[in-house]
N, C-alpha and C. Protein backbone atom coordinates (compact mmCIF):
# COMPACT_ATOMS: atom_id res chain seq x y z
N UNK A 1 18.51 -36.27 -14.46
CA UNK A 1 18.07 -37.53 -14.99
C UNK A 1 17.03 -37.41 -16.09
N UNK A 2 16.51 -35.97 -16.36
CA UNK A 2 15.72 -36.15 -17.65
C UNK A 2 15.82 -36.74 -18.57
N UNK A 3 17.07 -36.16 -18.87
CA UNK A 3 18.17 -36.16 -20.07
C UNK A 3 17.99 -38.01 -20.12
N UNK A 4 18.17 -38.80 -19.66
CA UNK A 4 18.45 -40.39 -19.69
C UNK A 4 16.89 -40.73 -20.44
N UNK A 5 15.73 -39.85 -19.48
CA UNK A 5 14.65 -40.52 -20.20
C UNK A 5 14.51 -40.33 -21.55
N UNK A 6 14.64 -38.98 -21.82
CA UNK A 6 14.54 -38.18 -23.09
C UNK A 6 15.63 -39.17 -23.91
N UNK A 7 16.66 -39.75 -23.64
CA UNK A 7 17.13 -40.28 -24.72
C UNK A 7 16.71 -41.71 -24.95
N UNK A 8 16.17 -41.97 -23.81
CA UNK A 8 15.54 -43.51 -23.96
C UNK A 8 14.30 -43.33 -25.23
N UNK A 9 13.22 -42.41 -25.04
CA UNK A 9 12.06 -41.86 -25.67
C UNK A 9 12.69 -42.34 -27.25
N UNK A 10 13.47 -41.56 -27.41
CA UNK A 10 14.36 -40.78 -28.87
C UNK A 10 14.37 -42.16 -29.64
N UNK A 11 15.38 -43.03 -28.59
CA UNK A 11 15.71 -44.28 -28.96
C UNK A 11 14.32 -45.17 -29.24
N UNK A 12 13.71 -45.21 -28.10
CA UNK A 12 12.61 -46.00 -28.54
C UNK A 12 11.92 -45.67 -30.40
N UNK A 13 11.83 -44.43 -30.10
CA UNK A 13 10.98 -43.96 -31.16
C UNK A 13 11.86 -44.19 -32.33
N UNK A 14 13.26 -43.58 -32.66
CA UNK A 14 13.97 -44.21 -33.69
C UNK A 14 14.16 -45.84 -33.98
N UNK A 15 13.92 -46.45 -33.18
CA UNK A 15 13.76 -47.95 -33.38
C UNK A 15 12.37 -48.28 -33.79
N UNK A 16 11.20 -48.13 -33.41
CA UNK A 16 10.30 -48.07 -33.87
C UNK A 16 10.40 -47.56 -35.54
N UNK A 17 10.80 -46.42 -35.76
CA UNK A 17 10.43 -45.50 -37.07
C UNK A 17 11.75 -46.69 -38.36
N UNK A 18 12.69 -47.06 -37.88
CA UNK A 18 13.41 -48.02 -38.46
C UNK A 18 12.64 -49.53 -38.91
N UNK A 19 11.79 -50.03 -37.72
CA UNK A 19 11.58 -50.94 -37.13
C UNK A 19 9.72 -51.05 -38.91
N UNK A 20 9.42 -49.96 -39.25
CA UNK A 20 8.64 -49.86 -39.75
C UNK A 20 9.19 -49.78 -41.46
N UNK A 21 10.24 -48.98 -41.24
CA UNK A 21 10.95 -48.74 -42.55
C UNK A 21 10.92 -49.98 -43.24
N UNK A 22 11.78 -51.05 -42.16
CA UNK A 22 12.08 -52.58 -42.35
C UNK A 22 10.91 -52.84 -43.26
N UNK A 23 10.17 -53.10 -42.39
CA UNK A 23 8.61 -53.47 -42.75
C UNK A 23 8.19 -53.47 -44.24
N UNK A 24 8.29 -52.23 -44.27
CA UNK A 24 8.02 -51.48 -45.64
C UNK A 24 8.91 -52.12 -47.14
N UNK A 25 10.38 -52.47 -46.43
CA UNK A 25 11.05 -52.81 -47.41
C UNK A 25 11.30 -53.99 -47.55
N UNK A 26 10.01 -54.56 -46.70
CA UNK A 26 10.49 -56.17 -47.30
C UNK A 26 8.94 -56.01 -47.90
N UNK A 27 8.28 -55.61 -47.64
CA UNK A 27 6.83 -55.08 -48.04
C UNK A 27 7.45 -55.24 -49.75
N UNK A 28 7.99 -54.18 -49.74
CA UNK A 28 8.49 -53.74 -51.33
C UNK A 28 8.82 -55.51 -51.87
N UNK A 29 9.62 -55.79 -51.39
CA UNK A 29 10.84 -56.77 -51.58
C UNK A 29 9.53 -58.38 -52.42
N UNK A 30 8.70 -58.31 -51.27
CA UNK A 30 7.83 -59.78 -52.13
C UNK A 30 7.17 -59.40 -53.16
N UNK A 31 6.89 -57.01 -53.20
CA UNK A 31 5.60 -57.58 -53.82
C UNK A 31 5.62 -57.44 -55.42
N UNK A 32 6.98 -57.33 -55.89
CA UNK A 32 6.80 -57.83 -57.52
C UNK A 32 6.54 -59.55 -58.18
N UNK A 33 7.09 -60.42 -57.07
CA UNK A 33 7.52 -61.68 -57.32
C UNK A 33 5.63 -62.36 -57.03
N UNK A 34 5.31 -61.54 -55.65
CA UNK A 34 4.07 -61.99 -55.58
C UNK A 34 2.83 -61.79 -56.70
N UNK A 35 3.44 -60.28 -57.24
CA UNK A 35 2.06 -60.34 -58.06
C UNK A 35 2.37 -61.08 -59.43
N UNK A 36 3.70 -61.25 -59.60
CA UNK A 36 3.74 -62.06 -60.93
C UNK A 36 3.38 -63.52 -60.81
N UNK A 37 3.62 -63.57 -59.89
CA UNK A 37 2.77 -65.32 -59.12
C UNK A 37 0.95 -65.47 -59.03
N UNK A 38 0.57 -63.96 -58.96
CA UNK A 38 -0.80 -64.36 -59.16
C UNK A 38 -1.25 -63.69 -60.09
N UNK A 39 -0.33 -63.05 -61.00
CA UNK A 39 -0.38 -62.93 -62.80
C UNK A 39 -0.39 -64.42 -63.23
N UNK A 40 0.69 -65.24 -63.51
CA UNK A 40 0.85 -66.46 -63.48
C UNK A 40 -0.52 -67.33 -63.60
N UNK A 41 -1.09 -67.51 -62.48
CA UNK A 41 -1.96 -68.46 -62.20
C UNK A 41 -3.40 -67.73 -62.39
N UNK A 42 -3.59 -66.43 -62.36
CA UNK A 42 -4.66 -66.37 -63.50
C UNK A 42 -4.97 -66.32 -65.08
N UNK A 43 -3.52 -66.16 -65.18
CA UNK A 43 -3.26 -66.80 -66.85
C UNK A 43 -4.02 -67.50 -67.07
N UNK A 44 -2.99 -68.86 -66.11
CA UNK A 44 -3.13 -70.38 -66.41
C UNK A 44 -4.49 -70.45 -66.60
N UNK A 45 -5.29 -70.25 -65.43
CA UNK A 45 -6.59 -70.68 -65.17
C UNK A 45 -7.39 -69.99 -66.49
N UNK A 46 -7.21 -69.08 -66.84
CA UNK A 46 -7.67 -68.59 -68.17
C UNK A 46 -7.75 -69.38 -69.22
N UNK A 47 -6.15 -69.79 -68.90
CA UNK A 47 -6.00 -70.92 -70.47
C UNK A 47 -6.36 -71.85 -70.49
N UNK A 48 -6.41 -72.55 -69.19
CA UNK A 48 -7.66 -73.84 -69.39
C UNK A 48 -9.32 -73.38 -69.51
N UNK A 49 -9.63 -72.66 -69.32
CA UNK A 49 -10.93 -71.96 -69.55
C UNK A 49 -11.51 -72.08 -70.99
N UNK A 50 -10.42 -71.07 -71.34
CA UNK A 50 -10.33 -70.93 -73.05
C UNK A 50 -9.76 -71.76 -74.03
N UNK A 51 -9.15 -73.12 -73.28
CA UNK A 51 -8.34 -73.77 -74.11
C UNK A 51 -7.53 -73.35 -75.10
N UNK A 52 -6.66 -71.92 -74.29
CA UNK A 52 -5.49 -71.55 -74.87
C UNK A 52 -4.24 -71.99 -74.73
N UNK A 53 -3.08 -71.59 -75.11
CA UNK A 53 -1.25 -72.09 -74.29
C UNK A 53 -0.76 -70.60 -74.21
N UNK A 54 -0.99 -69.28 -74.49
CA UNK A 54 -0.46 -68.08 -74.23
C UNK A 54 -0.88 -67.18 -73.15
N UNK A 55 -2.29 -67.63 -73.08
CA UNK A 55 -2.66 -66.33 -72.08
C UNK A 55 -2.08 -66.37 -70.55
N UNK A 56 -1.21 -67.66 -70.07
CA UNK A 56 -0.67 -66.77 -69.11
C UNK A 56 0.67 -66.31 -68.90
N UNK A 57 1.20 -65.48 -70.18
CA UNK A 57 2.04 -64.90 -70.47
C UNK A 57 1.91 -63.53 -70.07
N UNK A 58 0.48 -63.14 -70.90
CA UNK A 58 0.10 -62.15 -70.85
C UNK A 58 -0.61 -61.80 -69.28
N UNK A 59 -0.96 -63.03 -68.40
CA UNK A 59 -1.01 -61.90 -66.76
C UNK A 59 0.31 -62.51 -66.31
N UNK A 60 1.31 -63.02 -66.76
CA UNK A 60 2.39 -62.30 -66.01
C UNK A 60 3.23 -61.07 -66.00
N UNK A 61 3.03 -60.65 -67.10
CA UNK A 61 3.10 -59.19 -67.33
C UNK A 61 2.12 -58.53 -67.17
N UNK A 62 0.84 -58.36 -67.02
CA UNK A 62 -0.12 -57.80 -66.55
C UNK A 62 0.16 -58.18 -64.83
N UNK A 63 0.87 -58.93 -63.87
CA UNK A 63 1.18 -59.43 -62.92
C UNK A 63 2.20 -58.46 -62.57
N UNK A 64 3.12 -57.91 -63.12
CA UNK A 64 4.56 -57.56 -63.30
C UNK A 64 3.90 -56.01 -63.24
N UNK A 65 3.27 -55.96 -64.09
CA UNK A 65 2.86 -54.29 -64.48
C UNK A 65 2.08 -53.77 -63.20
N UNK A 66 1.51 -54.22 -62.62
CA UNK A 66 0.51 -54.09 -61.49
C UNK A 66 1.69 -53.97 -60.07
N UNK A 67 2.85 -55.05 -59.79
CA UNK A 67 3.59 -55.00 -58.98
C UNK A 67 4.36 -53.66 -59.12
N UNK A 68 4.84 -53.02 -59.93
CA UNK A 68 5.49 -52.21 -60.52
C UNK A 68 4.48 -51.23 -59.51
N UNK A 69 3.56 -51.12 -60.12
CA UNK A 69 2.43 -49.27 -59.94
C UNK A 69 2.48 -49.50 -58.42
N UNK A 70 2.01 -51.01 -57.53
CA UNK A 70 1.85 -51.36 -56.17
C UNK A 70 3.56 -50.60 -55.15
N UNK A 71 4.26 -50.80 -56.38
CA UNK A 71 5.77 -50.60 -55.22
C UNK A 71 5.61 -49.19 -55.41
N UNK A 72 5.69 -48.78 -56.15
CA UNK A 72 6.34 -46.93 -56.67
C UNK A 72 4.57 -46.49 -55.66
N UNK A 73 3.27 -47.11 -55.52
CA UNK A 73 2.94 -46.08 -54.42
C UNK A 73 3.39 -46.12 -53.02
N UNK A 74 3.75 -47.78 -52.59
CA UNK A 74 4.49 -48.10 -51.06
C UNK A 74 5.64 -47.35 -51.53
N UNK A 75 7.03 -46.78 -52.03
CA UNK A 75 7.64 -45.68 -52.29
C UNK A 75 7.30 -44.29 -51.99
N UNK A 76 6.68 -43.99 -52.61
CA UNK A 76 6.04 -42.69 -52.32
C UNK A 76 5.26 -42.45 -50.85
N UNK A 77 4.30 -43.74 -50.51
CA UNK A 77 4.03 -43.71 -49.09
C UNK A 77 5.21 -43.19 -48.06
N UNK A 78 6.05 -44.72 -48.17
CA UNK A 78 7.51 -44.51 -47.45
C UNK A 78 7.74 -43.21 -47.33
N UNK A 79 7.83 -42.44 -48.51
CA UNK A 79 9.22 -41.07 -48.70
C UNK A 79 7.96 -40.01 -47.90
N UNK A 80 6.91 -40.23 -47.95
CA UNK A 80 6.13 -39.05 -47.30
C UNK A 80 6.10 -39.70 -45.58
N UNK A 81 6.03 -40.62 -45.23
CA UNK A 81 6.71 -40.56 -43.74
C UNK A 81 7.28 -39.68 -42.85
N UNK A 82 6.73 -39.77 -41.95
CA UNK A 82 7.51 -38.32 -41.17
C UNK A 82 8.47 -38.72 -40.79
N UNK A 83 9.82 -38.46 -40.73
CA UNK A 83 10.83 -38.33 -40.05
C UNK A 83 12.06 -39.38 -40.83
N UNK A 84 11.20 -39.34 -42.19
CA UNK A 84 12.28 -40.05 -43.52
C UNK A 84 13.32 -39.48 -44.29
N UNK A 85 13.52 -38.56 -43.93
CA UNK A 85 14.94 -37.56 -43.85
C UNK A 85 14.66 -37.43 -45.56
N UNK A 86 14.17 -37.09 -45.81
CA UNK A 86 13.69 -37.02 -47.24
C UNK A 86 13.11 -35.56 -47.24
N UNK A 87 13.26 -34.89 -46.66
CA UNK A 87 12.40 -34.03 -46.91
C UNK A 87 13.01 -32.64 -47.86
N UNK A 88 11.93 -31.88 -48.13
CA UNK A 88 12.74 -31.04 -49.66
C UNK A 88 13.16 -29.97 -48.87
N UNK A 89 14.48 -29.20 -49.36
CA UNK A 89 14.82 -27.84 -48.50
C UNK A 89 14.23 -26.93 -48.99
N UNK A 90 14.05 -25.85 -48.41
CA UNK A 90 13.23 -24.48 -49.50
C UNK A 90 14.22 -23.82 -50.12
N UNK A 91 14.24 -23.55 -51.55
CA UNK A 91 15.25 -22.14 -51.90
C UNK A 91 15.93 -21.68 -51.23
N UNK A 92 17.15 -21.18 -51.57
CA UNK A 92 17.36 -20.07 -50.86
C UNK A 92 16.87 -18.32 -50.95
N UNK A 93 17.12 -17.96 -50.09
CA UNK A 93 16.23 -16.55 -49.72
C UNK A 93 16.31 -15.71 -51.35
N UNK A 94 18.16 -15.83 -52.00
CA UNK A 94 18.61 -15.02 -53.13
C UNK A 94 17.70 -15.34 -54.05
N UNK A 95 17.02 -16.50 -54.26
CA UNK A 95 16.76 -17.47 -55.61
C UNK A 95 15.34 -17.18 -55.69
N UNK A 96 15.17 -16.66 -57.11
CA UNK A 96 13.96 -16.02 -57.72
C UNK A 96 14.31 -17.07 -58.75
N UNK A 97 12.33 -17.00 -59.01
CA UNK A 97 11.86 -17.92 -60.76
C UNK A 97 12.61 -17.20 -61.74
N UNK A 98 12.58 -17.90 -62.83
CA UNK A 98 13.07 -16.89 -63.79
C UNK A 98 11.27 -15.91 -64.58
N UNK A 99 12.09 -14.89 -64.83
CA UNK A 99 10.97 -13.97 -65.44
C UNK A 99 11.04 -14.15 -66.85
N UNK A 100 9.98 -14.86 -67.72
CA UNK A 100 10.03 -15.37 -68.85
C UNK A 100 9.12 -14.25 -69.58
N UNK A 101 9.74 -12.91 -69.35
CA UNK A 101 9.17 -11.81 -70.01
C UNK A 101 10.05 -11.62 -71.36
């Protein structure tokens, strides 16, 4: 009867490690739309400040640019995860650098 617990464990834990992935990828999923939404509205608030009509053009792309750098590090977080099947193989044993003599 080990064997039943040990696969219950496995299971638990692969549901969990999925259960986080999820997480992560809806994580990803709002957060370009969100930061261009509060690019957006510090524009705005700018442009009534300054009594401009452009500047909140410019933080929605400053909104956009920021969501961008925010996902690619939750990415990189993600892929360094343990057990994200991502992981790099080593060389093989034959395979030498090249000698740039």
């Amino acid at each position: 009867m080990p064997d039943a617990k040990q696969n219950r464990k496995n299971g638990g834990s692969q549901l969990r490690d999925t259960l986080i992935k999820a997480d992560h990828m809806l994580q990803i999923a709002f957060m370009l739309p969100a930061a261009a939404f509060v690019g957006w509205i510090a524009g705005a608030l700018l442009d009534l400040w300054l009594h401009q009509h452009l500047i909140y053009i410019a933080g929605i792309m400053l909104g956009i640019a920021a969501g961008f750098v925010q996902i690619f590090r939750m990415l990189h977080e993600l892929d360094r995860m343990p057990g994200s099947g991502t992981k790099k193989q080593p060389p093989p044993a034959d395979h030498r650098p090249d000698d740039h003599r």
